[in-house]
N, C-alpha and C. Protein backbone atom coordinates (compact mmCIF):
# COMPACT_ATOMS: atom_id res chain seq x y z
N UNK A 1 153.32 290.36 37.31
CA UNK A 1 152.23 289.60 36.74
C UNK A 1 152.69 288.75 35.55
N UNK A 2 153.48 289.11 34.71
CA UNK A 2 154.43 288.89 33.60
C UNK A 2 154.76 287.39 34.32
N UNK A 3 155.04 287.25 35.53
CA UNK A 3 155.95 285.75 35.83
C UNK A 3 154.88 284.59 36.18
N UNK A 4 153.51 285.49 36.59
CA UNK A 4 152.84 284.23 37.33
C UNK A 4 152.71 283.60 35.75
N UNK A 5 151.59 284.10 34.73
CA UNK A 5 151.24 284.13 33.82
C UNK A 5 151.81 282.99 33.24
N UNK A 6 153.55 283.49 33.41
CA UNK A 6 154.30 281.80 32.68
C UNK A 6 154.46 280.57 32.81
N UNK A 7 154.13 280.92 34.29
CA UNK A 7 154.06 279.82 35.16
C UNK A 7 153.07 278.98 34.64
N UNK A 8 151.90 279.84 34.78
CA UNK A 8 150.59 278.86 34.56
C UNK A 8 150.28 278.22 33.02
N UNK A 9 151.18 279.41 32.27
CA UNK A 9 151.04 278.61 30.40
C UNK A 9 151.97 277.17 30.65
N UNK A 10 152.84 277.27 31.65
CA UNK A 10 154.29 276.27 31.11
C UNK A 10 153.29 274.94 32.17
N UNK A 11 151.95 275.35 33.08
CA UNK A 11 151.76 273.96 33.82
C UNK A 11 150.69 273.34 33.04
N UNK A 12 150.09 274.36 32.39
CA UNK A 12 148.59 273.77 31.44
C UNK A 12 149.26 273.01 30.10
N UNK A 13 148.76 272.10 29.56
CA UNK A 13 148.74 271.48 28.54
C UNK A 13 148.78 271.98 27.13
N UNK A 14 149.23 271.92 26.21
CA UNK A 14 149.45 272.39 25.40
C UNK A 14 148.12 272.52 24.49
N UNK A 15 147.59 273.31 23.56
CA UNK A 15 145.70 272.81 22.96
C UNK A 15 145.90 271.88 22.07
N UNK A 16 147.11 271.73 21.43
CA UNK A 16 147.41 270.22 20.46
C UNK A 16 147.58 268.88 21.30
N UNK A 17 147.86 268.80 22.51
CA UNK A 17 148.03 268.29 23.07
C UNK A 17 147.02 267.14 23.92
N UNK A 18 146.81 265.93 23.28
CA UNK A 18 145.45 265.16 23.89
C UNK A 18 145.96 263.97 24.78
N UNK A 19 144.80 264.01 25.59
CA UNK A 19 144.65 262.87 26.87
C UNK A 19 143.76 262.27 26.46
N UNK A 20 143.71 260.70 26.98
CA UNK A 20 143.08 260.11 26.93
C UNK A 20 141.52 260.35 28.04
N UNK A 21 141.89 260.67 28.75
CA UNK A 21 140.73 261.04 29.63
C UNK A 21 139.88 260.23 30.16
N UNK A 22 138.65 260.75 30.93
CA UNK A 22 137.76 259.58 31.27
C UNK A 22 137.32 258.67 30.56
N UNK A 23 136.93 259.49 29.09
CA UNK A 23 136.90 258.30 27.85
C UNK A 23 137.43 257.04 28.02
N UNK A 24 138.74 257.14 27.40
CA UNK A 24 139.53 256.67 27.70
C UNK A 24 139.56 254.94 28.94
N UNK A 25 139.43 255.97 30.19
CA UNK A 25 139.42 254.63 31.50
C UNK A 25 138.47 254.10 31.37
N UNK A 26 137.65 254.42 30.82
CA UNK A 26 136.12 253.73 31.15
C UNK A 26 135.97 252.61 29.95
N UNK A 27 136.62 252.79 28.89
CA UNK A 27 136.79 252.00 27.60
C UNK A 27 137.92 250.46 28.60
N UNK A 28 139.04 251.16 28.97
CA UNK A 28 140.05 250.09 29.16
C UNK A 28 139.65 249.20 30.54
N UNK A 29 138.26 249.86 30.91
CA UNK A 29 138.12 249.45 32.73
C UNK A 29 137.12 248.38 31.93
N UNK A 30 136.01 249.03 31.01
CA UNK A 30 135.07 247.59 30.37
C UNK A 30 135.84 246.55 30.14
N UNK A 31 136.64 246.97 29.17
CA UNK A 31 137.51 245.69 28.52
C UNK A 31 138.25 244.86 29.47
N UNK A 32 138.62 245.16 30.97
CA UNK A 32 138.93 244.67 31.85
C UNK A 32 138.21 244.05 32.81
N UNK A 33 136.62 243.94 32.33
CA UNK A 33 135.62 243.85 33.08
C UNK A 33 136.04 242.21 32.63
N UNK A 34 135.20 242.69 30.80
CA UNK A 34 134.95 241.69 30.24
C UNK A 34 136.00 240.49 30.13
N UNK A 35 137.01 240.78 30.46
CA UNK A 35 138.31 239.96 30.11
C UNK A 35 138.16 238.67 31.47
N UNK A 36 138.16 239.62 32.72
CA UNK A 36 137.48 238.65 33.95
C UNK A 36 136.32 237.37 33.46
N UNK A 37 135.46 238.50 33.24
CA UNK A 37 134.38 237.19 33.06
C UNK A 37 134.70 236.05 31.90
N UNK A 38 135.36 236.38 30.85
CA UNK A 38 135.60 235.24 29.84
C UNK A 38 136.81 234.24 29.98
N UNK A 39 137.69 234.97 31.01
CA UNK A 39 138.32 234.31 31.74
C UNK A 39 137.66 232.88 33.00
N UNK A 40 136.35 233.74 33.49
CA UNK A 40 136.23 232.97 34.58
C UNK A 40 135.19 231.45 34.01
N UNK A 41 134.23 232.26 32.44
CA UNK A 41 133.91 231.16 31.48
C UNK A 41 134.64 230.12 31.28
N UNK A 42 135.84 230.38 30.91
CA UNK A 42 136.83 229.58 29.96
C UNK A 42 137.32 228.43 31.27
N UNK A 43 137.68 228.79 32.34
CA UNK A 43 138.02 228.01 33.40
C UNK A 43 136.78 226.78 33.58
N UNK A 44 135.93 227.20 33.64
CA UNK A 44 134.35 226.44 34.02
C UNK A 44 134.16 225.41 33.00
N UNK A 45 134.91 226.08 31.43
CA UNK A 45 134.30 225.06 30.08
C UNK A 45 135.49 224.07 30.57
N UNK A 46 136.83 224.49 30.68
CA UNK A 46 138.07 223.58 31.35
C UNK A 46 137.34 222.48 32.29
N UNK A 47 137.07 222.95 32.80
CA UNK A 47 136.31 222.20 34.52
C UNK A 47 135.54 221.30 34.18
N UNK A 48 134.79 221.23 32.92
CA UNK A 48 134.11 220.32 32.22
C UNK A 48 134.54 219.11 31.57
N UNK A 49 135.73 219.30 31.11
CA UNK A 49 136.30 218.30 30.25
C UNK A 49 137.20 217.11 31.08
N UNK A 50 136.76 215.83 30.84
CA UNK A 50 137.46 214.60 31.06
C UNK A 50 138.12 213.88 30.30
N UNK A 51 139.72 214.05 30.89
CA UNK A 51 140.52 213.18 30.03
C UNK A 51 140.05 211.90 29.87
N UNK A 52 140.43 211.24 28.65
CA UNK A 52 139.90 210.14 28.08
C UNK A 52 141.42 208.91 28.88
N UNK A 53 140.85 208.52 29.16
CA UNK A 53 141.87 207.11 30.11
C UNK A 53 142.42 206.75 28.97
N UNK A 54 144.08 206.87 28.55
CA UNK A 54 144.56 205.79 27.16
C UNK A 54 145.29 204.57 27.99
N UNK A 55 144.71 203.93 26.78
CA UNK A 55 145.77 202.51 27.30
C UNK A 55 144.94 201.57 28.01
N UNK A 56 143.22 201.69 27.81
CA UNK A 56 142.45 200.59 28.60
C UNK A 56 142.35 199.96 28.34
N UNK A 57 141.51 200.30 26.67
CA UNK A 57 140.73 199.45 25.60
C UNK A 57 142.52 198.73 25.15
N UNK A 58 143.34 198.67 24.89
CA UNK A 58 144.92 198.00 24.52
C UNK A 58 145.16 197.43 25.62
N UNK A 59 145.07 197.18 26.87
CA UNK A 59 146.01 196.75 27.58
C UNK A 59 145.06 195.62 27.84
N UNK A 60 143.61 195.72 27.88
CA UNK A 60 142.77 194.38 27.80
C UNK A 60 142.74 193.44 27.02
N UNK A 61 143.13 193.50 25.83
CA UNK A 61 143.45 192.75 24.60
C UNK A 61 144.67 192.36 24.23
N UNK A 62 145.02 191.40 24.01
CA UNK A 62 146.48 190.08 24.08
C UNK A 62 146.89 191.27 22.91
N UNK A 63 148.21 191.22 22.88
CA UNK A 63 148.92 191.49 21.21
C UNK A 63 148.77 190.82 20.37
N UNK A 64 148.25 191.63 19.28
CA UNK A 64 148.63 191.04 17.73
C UNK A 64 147.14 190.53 17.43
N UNK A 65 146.48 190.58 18.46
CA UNK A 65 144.99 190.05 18.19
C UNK A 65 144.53 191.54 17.30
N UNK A 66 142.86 191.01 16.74
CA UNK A 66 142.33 192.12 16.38
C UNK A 66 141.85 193.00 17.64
N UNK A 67 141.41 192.95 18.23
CA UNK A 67 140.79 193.88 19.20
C UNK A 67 141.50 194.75 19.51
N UNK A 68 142.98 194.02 19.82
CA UNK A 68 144.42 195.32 20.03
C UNK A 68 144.29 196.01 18.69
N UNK A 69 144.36 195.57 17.74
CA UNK A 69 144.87 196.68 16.66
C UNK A 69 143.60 197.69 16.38
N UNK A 70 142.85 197.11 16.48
CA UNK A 70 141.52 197.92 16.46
C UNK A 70 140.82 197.86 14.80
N UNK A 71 141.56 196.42 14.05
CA UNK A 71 140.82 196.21 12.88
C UNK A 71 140.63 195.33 12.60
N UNK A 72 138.90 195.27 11.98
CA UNK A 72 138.72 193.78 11.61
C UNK A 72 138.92 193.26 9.88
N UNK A 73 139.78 193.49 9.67
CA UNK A 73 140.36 192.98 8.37
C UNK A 73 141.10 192.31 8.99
N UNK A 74 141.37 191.20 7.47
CA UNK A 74 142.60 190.05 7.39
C UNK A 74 143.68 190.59 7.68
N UNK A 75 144.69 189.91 7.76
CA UNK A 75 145.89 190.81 7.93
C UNK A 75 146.59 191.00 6.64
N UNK A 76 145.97 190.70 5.45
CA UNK A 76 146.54 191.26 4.28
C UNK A 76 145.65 192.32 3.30
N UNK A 77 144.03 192.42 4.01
CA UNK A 77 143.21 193.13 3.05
C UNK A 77 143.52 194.67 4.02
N UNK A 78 143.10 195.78 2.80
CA UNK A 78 143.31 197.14 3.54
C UNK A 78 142.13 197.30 4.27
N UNK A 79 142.08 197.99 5.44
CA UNK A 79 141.08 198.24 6.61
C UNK A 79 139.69 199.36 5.63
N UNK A 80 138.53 198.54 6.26
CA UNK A 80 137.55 199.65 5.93
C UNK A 80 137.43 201.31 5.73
N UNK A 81 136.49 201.52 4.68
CA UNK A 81 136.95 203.36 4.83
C UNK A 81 136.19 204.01 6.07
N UNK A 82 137.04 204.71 6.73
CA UNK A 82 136.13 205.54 7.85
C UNK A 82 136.58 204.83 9.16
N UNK A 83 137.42 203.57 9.30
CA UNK A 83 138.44 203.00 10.13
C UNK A 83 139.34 203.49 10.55
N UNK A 84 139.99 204.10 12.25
CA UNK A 84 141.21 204.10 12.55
C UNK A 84 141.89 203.23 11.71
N UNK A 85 143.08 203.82 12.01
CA UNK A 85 144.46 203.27 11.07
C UNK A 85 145.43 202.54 12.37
């Protein structure tokens, strides 16, 4: 009886000894829920957005004109405040 006995202390867990447990899965399975769905959000807000065409508003307008540079100052006064540069 002496041998089963050891057997069964040396297969059980120690009482200091902690698992995470169902606790545990059910915490890391939410957070895996939630990770999906803000994932599948974030794709959709993506799916929304339109690159802005560069090079339209410039390539319609001659060089060196104002419309290319995109300012209507002289070419020696400094550009309005609140003006691209």
């Amino acid at each position: 009886m002496p041998l089963t006995f050891g057997v069964l202390a040396a297969a059980a867990p120690a009482s200091d000894y902690v698992t995470p447990g169902l606790l545990g899965f059910l915490v890391f399975a939410v957070m895996a829920v939630a990770l999906v769905f803000l994932l599948k959000s974030m794709n959709k807000q993506f799916r929304k957005i339109t690159p802005k065409a560069e090079g339209t508003a410039t390539a319609s307008a001659a060089p060196g004109s104002k419309a290319a540079s995109g300012s209507k100052a002289a070419p020696g006064e400094p550009p309005a405040p609140g003006t691209p540069k």
